[in-house]
Protein backbone atom coordinates (compact mmCIF):
# COMPACT_ATOMS: atom_id res chain seq x y z
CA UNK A 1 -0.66 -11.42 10.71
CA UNK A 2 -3.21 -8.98 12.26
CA UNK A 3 -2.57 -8.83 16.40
CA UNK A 4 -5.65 -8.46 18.75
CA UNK A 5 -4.72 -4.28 20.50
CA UNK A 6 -5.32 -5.07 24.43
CA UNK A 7 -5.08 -1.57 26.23
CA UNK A 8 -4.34 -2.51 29.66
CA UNK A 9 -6.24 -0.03 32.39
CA UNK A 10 -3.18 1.78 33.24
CA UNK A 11 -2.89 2.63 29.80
CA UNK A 12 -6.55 4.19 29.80
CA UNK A 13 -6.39 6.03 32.91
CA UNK A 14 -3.35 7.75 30.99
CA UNK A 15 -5.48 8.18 28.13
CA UNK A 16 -8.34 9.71 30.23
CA UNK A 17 -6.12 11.82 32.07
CA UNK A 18 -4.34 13.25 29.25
CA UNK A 19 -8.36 14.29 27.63
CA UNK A 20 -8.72 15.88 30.81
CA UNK A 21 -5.39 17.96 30.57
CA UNK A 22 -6.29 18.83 26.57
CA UNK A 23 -9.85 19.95 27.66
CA UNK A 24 -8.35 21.98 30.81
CA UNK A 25 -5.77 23.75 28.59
CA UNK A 26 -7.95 24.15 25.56
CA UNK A 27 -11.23 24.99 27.28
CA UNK A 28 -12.98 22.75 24.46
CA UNK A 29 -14.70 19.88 24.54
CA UNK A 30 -14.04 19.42 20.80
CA UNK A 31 -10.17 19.55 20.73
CA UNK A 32 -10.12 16.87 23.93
CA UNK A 33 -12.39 14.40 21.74
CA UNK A 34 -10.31 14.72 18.72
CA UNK A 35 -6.96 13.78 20.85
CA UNK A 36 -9.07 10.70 22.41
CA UNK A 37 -9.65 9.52 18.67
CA UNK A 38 -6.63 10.38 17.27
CA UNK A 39 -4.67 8.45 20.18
CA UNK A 40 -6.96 5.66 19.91
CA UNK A 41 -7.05 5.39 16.05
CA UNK A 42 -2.88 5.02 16.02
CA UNK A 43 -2.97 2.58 19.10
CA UNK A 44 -5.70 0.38 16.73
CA UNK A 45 -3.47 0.69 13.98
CA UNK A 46 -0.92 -1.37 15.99
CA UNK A 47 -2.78 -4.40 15.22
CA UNK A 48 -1.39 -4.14 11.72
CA UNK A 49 2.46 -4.18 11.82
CA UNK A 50 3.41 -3.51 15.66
CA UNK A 51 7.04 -4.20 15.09
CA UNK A 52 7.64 -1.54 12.83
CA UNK A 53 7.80 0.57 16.13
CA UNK A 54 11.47 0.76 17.98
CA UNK A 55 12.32 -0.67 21.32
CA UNK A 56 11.65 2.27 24.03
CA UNK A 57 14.34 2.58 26.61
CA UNK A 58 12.22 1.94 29.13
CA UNK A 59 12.44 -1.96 28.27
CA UNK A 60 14.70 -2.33 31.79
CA UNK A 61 11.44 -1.50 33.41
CA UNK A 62 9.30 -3.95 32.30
CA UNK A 63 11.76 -7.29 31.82
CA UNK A 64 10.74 -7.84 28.38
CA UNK A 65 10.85 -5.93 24.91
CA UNK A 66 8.70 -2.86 25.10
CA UNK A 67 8.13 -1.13 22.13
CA UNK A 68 7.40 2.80 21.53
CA UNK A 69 4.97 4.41 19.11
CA UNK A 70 4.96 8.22 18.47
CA UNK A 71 1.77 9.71 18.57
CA UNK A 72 0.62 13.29 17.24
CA UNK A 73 2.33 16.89 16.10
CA UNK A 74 4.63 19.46 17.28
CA UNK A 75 4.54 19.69 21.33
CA UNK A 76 2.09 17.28 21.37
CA UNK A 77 3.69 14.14 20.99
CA UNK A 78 2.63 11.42 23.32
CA UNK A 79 4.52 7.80 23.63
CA UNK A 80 2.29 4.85 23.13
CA UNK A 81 4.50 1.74 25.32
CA UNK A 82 3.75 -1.72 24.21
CA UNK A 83 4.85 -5.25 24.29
CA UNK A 84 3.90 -7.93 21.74
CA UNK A 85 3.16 -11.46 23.34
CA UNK A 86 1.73 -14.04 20.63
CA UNK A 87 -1.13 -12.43 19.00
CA UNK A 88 -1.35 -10.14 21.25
CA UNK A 89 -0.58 -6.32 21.22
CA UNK A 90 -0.54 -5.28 25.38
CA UNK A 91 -0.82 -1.26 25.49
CA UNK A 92 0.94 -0.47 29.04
CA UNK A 93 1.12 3.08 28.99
CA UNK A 94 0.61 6.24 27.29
CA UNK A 95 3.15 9.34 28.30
CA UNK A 96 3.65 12.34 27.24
CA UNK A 97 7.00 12.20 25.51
CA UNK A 98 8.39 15.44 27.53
CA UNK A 99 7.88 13.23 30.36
CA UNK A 100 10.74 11.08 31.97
CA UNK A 101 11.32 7.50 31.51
CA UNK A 102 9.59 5.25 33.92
CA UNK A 103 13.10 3.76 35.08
CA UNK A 104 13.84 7.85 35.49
CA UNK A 105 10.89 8.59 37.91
CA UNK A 106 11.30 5.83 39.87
CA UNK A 107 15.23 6.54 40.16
CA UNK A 108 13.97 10.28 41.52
CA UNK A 109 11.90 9.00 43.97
CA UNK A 110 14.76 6.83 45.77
């Protein structure tokens, strides 16, 4: 079964923002394109087999099962969070994986 990718707009904002962080630290235009297609070339990719990915712990956040994909090398990794509904692939977020959960940041900011 191939599953229609849906990235919600929270899930681009993170997408743009994290460009604009490459290009900031890297000073090239070049190196924050690449990211954007290498980040949106996996995410595509989850139309194929989504469920190979594991459940994320931040599934108490969202209600529902959310999984996690693993995106990119070394210090770079970034965590693609998804949930599967019918044919449907919903991209919710895209986080830096040295970031804290979302259940994490919310419990700091209590």
């Amino acid at each position: 079964m191939t599953y229609r990718v849906m990235i919600e707009p929270r899930a681009e904002r993170d997408i743009e923002n994290a460009a604009r962080w490459v290009f900031q630290e890297s000073k090239s235009r070049t190196a924050a394109l690449s990211w954007v297609g290498m980040i949106r070339g996996e995410i595509e990719a989850l139309g194929k087999n989504p469920r190979r990915c594991p459940v994320d712990p931040d599934l108490e956040f969202y209600g529902e099962e959310v999984r996690v994909l693993l995106a990119g090398k070394r210090q770079g990794v970034y965590r693609v969070l998804f949930i599967i509904r019918n044919e449907f692939v919903h991209v919710l977020t895209v986080r830096h994986s040295f970031r804290q959960t979302l259940q994490e940041e919310l419990d700091e900011g209590e």
